[in-house]
Protein backbone atom coordinates (compact mmCIF):
# COMPACT_ATOMS: atom_id res chain seq x y z
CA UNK A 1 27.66 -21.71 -9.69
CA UNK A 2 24.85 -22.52 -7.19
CA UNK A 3 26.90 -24.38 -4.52
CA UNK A 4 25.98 -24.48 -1.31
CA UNK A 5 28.97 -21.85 0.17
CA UNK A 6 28.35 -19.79 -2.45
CA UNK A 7 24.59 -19.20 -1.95
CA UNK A 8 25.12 -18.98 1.82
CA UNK A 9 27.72 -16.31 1.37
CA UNK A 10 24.61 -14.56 -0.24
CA UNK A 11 24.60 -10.71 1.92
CA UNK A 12 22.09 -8.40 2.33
CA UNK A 13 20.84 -5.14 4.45
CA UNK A 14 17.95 -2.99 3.90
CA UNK A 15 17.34 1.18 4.13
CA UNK A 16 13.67 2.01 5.01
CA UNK A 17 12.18 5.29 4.71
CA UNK A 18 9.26 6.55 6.44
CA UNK A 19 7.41 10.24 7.09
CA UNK A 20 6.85 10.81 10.64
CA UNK A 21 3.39 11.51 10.99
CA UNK A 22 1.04 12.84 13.50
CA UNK A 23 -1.40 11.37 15.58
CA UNK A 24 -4.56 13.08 13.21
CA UNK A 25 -2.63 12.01 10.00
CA UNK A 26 -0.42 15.35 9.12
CA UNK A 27 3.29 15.33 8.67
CA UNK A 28 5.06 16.16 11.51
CA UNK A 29 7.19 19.53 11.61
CA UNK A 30 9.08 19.11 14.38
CA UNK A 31 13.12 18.48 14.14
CA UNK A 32 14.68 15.65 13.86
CA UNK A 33 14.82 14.02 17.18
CA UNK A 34 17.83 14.72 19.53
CA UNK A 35 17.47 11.56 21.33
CA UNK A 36 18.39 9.54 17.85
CA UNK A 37 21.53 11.43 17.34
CA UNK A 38 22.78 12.97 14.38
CA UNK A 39 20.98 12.22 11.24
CA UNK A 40 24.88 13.02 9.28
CA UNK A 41 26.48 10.15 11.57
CA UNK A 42 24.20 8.20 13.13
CA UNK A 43 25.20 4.65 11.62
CA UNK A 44 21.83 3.32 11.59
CA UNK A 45 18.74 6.13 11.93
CA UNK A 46 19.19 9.32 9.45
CA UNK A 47 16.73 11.20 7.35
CA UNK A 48 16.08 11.17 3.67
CA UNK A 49 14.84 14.08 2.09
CA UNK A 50 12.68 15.95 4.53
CA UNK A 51 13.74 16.64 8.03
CA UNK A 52 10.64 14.93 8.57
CA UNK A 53 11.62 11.66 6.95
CA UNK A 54 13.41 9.23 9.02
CA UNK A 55 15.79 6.42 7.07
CA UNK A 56 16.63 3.20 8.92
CA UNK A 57 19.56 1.71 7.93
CA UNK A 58 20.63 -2.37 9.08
CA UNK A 59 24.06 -3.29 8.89
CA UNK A 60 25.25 -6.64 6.06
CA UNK A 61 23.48 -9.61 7.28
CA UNK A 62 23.98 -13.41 6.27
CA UNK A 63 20.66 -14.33 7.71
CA UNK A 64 17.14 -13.29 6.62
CA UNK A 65 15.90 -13.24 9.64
CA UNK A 66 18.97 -11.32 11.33
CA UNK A 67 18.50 -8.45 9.11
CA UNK A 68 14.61 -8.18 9.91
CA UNK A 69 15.48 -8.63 13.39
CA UNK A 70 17.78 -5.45 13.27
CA UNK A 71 15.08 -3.47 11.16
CA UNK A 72 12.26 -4.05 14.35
CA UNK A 73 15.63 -3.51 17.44
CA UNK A 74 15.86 0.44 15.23
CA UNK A 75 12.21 0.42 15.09
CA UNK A 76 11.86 -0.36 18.61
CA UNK A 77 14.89 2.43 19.58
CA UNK A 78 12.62 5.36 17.34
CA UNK A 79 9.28 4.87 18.62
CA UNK A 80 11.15 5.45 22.22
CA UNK A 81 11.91 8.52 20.85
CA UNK A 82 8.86 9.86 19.12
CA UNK A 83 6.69 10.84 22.11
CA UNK A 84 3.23 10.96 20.38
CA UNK A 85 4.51 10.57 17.08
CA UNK A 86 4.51 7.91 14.55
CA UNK A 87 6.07 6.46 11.40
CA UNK A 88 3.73 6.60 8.32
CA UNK A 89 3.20 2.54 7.08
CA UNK A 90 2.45 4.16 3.69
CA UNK A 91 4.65 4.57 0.97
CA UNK A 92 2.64 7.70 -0.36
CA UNK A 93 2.53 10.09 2.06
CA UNK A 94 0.52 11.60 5.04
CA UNK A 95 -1.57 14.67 4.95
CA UNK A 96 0.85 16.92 3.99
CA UNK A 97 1.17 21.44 4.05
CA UNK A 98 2.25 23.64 1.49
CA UNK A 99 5.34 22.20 -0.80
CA UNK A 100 7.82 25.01 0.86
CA UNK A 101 6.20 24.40 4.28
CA UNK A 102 7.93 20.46 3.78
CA UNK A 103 11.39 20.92 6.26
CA UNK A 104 14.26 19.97 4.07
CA UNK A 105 16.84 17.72 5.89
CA UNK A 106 19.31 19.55 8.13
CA UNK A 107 23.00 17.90 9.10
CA UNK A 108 24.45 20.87 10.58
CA UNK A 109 26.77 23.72 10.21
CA UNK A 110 29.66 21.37 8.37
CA UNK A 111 30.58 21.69 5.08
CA UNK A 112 29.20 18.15 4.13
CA UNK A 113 26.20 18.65 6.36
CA UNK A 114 25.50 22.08 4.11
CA UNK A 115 25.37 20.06 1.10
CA UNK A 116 23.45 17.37 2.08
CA UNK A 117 20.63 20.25 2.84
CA UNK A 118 21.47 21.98 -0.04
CA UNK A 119 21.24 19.40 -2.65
CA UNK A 120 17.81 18.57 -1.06
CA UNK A 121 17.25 22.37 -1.66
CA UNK A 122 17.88 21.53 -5.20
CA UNK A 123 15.80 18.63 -5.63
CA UNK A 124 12.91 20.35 -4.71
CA UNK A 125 13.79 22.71 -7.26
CA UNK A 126 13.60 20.47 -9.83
CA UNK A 127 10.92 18.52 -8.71
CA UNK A 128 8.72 19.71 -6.13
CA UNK A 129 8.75 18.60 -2.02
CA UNK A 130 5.88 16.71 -2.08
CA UNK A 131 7.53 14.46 -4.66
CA UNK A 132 10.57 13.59 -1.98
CA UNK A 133 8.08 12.98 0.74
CA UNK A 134 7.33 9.48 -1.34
CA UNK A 135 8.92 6.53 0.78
CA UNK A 136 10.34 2.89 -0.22
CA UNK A 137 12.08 0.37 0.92
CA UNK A 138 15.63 -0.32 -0.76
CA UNK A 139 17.22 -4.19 -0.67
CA UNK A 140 20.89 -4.21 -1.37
CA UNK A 141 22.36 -7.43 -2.17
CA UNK A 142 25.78 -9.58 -3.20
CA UNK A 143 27.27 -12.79 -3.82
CA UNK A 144 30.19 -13.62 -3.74
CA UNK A 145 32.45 -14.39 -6.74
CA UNK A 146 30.14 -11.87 -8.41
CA UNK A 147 32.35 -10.00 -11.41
CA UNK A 148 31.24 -6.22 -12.18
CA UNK A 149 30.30 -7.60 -15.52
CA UNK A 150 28.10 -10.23 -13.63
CA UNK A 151 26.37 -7.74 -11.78
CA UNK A 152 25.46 -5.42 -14.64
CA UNK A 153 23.97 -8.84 -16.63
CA UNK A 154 21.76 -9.34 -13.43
CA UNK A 155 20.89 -5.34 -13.22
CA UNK A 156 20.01 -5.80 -17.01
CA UNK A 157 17.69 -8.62 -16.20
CA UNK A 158 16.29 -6.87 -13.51
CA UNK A 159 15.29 -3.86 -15.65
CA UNK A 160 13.51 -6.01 -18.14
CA UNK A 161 11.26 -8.32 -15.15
CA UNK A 162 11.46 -5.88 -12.39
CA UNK A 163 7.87 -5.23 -13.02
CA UNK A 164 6.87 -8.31 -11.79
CA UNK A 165 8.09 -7.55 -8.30
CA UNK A 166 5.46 -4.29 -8.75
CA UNK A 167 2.78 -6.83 -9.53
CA UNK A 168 3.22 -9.08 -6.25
CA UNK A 169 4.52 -6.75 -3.41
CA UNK A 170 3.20 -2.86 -4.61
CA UNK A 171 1.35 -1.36 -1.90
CA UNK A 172 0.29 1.90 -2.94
CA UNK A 173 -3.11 1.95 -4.94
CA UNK A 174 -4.02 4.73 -3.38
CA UNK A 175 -3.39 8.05 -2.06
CA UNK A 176 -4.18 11.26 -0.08
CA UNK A 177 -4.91 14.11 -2.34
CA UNK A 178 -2.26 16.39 -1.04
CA UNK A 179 -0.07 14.61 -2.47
CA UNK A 180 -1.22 15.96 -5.88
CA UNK A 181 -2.68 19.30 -5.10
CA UNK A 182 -2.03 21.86 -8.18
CA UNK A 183 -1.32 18.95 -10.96
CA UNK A 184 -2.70 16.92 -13.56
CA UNK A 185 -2.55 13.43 -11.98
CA UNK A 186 -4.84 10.89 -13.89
CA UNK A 187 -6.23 9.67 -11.04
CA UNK A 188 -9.77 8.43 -10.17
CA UNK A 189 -11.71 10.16 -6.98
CA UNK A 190 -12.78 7.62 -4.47
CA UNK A 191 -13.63 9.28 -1.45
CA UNK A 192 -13.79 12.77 -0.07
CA UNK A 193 -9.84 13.32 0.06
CA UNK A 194 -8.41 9.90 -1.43
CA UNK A 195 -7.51 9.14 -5.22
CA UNK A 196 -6.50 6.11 -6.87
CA UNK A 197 -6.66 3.56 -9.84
CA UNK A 198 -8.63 0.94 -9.74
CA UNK A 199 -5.86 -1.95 -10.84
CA UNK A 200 -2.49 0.14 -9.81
CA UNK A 201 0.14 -1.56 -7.64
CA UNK A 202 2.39 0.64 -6.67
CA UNK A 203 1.30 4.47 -7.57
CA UNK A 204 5.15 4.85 -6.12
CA UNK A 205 6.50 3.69 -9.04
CA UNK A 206 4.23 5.15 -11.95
CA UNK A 207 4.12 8.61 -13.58
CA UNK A 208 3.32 10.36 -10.30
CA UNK A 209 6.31 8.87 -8.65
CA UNK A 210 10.05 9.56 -8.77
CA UNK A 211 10.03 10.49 -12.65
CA UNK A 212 11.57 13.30 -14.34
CA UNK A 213 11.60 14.69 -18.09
CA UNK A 214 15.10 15.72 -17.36
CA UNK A 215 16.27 12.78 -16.27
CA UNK A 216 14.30 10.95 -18.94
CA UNK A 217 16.55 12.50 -21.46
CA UNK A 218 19.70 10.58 -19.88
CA UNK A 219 20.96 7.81 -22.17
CA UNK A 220 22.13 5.54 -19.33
CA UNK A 221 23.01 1.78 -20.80
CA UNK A 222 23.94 -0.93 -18.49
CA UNK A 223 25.97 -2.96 -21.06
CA UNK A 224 29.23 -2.58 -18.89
CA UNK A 225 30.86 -0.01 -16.20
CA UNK A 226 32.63 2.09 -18.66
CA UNK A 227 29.49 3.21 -21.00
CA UNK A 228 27.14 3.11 -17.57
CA UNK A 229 30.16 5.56 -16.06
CA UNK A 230 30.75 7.40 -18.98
CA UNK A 231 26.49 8.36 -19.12
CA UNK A 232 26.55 9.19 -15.69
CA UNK A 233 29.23 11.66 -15.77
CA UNK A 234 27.95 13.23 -18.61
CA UNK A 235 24.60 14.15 -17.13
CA UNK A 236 26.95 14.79 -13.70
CA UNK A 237 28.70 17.73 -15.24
CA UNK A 238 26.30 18.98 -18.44
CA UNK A 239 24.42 22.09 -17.79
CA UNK A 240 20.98 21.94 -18.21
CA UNK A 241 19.15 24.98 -19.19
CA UNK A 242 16.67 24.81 -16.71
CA UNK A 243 18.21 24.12 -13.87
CA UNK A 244 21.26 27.50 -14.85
CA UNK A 245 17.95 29.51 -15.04
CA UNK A 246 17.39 28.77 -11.14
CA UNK A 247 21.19 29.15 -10.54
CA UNK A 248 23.26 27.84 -7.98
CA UNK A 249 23.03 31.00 -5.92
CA UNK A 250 20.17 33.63 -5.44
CA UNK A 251 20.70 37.18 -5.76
CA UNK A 252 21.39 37.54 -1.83
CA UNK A 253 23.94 34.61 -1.64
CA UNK A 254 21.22 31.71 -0.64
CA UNK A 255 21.87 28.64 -2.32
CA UNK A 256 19.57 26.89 -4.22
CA UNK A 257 21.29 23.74 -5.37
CA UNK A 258 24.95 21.96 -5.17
CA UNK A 259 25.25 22.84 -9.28
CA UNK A 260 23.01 23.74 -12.58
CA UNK A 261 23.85 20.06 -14.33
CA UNK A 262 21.17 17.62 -14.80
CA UNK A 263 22.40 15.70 -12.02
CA UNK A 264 23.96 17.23 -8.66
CA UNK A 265 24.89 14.14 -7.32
CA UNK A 266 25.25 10.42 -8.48
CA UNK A 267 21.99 10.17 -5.86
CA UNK A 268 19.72 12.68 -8.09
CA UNK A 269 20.03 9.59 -10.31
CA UNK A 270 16.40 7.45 -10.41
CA UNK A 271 16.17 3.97 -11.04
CA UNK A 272 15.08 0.90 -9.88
CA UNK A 273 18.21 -0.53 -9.49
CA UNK A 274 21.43 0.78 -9.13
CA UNK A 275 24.89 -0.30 -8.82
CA UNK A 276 26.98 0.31 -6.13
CA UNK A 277 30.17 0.47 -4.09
CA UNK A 278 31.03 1.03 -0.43
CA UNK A 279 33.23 4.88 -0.60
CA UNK A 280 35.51 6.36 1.43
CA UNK A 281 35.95 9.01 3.04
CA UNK A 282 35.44 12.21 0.73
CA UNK A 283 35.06 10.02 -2.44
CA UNK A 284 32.64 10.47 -5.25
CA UNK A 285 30.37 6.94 -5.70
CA UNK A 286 30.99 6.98 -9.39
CA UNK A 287 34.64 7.43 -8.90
CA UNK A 288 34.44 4.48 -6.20
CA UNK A 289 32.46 2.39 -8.92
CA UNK A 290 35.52 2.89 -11.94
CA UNK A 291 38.54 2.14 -9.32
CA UNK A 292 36.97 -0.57 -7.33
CA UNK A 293 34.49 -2.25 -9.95
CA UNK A 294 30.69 -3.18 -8.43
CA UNK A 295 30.61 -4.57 -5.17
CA UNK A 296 26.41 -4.98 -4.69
CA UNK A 297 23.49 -3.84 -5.96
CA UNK A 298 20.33 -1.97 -4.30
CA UNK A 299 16.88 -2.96 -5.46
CA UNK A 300 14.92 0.60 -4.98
CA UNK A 301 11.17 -0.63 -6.04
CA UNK A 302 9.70 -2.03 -2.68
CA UNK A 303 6.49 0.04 -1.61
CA UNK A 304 6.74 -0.12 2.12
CA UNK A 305 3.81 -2.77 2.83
CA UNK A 306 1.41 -1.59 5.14
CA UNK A 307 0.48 -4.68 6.66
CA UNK A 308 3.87 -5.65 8.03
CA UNK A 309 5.41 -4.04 11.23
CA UNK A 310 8.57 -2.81 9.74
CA UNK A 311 7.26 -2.56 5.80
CA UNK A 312 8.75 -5.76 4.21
CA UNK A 313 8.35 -8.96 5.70
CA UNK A 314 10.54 -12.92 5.43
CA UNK A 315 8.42 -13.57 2.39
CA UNK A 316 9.40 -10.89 0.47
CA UNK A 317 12.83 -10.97 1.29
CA UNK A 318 12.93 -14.49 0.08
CA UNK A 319 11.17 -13.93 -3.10
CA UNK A 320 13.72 -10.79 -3.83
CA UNK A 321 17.42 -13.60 -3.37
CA UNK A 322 15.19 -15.93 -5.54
CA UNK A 323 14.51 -13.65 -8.33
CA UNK A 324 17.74 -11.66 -8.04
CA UNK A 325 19.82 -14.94 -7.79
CA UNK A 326 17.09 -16.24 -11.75
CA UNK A 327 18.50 -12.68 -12.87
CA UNK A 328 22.13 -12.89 -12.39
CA UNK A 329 22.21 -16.46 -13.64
CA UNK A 330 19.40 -16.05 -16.95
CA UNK A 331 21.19 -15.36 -20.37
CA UNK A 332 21.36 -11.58 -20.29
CA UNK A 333 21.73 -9.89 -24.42
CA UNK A 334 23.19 -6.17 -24.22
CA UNK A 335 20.36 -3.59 -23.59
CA UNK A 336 19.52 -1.26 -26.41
CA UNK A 337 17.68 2.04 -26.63
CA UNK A 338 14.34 0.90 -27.39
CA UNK A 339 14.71 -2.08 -25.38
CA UNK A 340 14.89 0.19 -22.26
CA UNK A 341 12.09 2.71 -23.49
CA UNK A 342 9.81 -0.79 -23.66
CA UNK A 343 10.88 -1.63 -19.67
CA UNK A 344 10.00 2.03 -18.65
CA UNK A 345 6.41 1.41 -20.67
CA UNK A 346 6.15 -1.70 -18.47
CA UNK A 347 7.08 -0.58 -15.58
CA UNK A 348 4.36 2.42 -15.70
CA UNK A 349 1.67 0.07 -17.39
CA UNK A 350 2.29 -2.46 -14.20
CA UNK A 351 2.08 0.52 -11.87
CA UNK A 352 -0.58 1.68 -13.07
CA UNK A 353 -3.07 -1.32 -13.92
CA UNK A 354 -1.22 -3.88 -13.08
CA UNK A 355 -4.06 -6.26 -11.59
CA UNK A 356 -6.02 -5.41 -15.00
CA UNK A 357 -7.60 -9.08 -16.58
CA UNK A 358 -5.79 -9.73 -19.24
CA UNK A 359 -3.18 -6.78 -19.12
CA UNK A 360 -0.43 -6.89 -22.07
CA UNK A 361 3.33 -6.18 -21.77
CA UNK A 362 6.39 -5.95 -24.16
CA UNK A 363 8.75 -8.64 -24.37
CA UNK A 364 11.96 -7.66 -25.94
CA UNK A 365 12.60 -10.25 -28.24
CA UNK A 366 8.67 -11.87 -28.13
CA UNK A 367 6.98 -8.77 -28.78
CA UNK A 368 3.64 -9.02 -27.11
CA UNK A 369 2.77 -11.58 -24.27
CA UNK A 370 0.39 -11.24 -21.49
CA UNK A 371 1.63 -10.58 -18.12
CA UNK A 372 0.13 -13.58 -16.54
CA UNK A 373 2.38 -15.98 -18.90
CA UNK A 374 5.37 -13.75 -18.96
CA UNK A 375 5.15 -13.98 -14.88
CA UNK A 376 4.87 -17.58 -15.09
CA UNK A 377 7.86 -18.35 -16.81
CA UNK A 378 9.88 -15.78 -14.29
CA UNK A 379 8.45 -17.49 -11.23
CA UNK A 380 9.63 -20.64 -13.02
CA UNK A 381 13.08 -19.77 -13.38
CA UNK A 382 12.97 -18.06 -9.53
CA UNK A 383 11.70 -21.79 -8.29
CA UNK A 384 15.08 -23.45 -9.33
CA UNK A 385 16.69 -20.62 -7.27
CA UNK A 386 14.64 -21.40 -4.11
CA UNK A 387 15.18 -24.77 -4.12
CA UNK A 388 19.06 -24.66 -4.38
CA UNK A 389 18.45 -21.84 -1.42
CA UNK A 390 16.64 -24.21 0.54
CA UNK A 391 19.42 -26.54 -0.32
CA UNK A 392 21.86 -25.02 1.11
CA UNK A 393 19.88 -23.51 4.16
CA UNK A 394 18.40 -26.50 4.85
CA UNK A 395 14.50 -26.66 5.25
CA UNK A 396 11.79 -25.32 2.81
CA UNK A 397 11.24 -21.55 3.57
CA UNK A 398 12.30 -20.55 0.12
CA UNK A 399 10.32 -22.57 -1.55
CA UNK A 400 7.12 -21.64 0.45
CA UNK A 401 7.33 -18.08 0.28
CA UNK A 402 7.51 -18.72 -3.41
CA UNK A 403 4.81 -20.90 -3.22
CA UNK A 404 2.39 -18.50 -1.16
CA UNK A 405 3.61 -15.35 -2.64
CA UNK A 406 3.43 -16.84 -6.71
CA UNK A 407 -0.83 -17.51 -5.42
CA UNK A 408 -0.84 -13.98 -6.03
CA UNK A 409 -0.81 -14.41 -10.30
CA UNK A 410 -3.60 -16.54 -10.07
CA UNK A 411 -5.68 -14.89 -6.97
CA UNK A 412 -4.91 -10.85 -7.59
CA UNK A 413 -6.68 -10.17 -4.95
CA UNK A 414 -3.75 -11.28 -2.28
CA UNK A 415 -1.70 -9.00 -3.99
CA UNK A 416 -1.13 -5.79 -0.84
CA UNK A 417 -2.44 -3.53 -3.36
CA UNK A 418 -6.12 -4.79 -3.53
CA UNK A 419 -5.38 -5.67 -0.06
CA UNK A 420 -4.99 -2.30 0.98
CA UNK A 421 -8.33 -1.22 -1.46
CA UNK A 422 -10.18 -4.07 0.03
CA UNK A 423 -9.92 -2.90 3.67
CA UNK A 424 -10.13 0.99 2.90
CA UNK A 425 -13.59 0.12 1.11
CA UNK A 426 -14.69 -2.12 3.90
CA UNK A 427 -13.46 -0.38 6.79
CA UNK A 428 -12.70 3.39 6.59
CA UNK A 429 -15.11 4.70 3.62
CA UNK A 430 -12.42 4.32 1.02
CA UNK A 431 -10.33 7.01 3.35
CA UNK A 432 -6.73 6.39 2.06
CA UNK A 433 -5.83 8.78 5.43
CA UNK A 434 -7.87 6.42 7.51
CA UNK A 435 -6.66 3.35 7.03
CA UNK A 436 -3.16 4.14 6.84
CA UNK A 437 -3.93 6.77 10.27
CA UNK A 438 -5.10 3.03 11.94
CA UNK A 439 -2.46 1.05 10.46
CA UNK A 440 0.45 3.46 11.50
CA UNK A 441 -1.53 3.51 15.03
CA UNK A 442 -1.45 -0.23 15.44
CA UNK A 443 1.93 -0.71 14.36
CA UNK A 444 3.18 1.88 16.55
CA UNK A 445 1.53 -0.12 19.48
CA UNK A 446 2.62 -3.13 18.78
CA UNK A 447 6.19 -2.12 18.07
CA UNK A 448 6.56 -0.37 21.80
CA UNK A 449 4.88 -3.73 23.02
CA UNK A 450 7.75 -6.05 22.05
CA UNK A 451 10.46 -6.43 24.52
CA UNK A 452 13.31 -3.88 24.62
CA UNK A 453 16.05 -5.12 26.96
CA UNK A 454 17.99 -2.27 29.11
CA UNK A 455 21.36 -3.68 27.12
CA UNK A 456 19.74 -2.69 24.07
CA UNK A 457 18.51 0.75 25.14
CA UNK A 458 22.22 1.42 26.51
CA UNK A 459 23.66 0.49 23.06
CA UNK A 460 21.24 3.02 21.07
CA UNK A 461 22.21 5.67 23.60
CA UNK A 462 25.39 5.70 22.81
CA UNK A 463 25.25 5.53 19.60
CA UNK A 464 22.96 8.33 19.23
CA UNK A 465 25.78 10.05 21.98
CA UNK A 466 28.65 9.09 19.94
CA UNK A 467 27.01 10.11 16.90
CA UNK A 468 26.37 13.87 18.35
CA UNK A 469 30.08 14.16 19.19
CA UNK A 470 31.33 12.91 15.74
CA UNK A 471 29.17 15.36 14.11
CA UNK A 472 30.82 18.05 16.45
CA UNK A 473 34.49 16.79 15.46
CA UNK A 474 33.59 17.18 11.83
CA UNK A 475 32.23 20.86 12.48
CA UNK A 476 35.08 21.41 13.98
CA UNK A 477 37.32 19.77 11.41
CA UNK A 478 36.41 22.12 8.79
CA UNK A 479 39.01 24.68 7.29
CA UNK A 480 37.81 25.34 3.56
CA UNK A 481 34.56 28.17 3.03
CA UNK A 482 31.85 26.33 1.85
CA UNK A 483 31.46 27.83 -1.48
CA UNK A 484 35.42 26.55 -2.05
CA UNK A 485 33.86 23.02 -0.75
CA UNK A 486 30.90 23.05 -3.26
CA UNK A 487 33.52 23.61 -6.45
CA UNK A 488 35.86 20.83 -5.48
CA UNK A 489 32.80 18.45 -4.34
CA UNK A 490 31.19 18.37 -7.71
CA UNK A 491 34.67 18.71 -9.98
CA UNK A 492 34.62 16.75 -13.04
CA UNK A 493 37.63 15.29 -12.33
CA UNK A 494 36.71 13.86 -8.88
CA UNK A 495 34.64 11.17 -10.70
CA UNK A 496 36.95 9.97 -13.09
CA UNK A 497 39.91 6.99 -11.97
């Protein structure tokens, strides 16, 4: 299964979110920049949520280092366009204003570029702005010869060990207070404006993070497409009784959200993995998933690390085709309800504390075992990977990254979350603003530093040009009213085969 074509066949591109912040540490308010095109066709530089939240996208890559090499060429193309701005190296977010001061993203006057805005208009609705403001890094991934059925064995594993990944590459211990102003957080005061807990990982991925009662109630199982489809379209097109109380519309015709069902979009949908499928034009993912079966799968847990240029480094990239490769090929049972109500525990309890001595997780067919062991045995199993990797590469970078990033069980404090506490207590009076400020300061510097040929500029100009006049056809495309648009985007019937 492991042969050498096979593993080099191995694809992979990465999305990266970041807030751009401002030279003192706020979020930045301005628009989107003009000079990086249109965030609704720009193929590589978008936003997220917030108008204020750039996503850079690299295209499918064979090569590790190809991909990382596109992520630093975008990099390199933004900061040109920033001015005095920069790009917050924090997963949890810069000073920020009032939640309804946060700019939702804007696409323009299309139909489709209406409800991108508008569904962000509804997720901070349900949720809150500040929430959204939260930034990651997400890893999609294939192999070929995969099956759909494959894929969802290796998502299952993932959900049951993702935690470990949490544990060696979470980078967000800490955060500005902001972030929590007006709710009960849990959180320990450290300095003047910064909160944290003392053995979290990644406060990204705990309660405080992307979570949701609503969503909570969602009885997604991963034992094949059809029951994972079958979920998914029932919290697509259920009512929920909270969400009809804020309506779709307002009084004076303002919309508020894209529809009053749990879910407004297969996007709304949080987890730490996800399967996916390239669409086409007009086409609803989950119908894309049911015709066309899986086609790769996006890891969503990486905290942006701080201490790398463009948030994720070789290492890490490494470790993540070693331990997704030990998850597609480990024995994978069907996933049960309490089986994935003991993951979410872990994944919170990791989160949360998870460089506490002697910290205890649930297995779910051991019962209890001690993180340290259970880690063990995965690294074991993500060794065998690395060296048929290396294998078929040729050379030994798999197996070191393992090697160096695996020191991190025994040492916790190489892990980037006591990293990150070690230098705010040494260097910026535990000032989660501070360090971050300095970080996002030096990065910046030594992004604009790196060579940028005049070929390269040329090619980002026109895309950003191209981009702007693709954006214009579309505008000019439409023919339906937009409320007419909204009911036939979110049919039922548009997900189904």
């Amino acid at each position: 299964m492991n042969n050498k074509e096979t593993l080099l066949g191995i694809r992979r591109g990465i999305e990266k979110e970041s807030l751009r912040a401002l030279p003192g540490g706020g979020l930045a308010l301005t628009p989107h920049p003009i000079a990086l095109g249109s965030a609704l066709t720009h193929p590589h530089i978008t936003t997220d949520y917030s108008e204020s939240q750039l996503e850079l996208i690299t295209g499918v890559h064979a090569g590790v280092e190809d991909c990382l090499r596109e992520l630093t060429e975008i990099h390199q193309a933004v900061y040109r366009a920033l001015a005095d701005e920069r790009l917050w190296v924090s997963s949890m977010p810069c000073g920020l204003p009032t939640d309804e001061t946060i700019p939702l993203g804007r696409y323009g006057s299309s139909n489709v570029g209406r409800a991108k805005s508008i569904y962000r208009m509804g997720l901070g609705q349900r949720y809150g702005r500040r929430m959204q403001t939260i930034s990651g890094i997400h890893y999609n991934w294939s192999l070929p010869g995969v099956s759909t059925d494959g894929y969802f064995g290796a998502i299952r594993n993932f959900r049951r060990e993702g935690w470990l990944l949490l544990y060696l590459f979470g980078a967000s211990p800490a955060l500005c207070d902001s972030f929590v102003q007006g709710r009960e957080h849990g959180l320990q005061r450290l300095s003047d404006h910064s909160l944290y807990l003392p053995h979290a990982t990644s406060l990204r991925m705990g309660r405080l993070g992307y979570q949701s009662d609503a969503q909570a109630s969602i009885a997604v199982t991963y034992n094949c497409l059809e029951s994972y489809a079958a979920s998914l379209q029932d919290a697509l097109s259920r009512p929920y009784p909270a969400y009809e109380a804020i309506g779709v519309q307002t009084p004076g015709g303002d919309y508020n959200q894209l529809s009053t069902s749990l879910l407004q979009i297969e996007n709304e949908f949080y987890s730490t993995i996800r399967a996916k499928r390239v669409i086409r034009s007009g086409e609803r993912p989950l119908h894309a998933l049911r015709e066309r079966g899986v086609e790769y799968i996006e890891v969503r847990l990486m905290d942006l690390d701080p201490f790398e240029p463009i948030g994720i480094g070789a290492d890490a990239v490494r470790v993540l085709d070693a331990f997704l490769l030990h998850c597609l090929h480990s024995p994978s049972p069907r996933d049960t309800p309490d089986e994935i109500a003991a993951n979410s525990r872990n994944q919170h309890r990791v989160a949360a504390r998870g460089r506490e001595p002697g910290l205890v997780l649930e297995h779910w067919q051991r019962g209890q075992i001690g993180l340290q062991d259970w880690a063990a045995e995965i690294l074991a199993g993500c060794s065998a990977q690395a060296e048929a990797l290396d294998a078929a590469h040729g050379g030994s970078a798999y197996r070191a990254a393992l090697k160096r990033v695996a020191e991190r069980l025994q040492r916790p404090d190489l892990c980037p979350s006591a990293r990150v506490l070690a230098v705010m207590d040494q260097d910026f009076d535990d000032s989660h603003i501070g360090f971050i400020r300095r970080q996002s300061d030096a990065t910046r510097a030594a992004l604009l530093a790196l060579p940028f040929p005049d070929a390269l500029q040329q090619r980002f100009e026109k895309m950003a040009a191209d981009s702007l006049a693709e954006q214009a056809r579309i505008e000019a495309a439409d023919t339906l009213d937009f409320e007419a648009f909204r009911r036939f985007y979110v049919a039922p019937e548009r997900m189904a085969v």
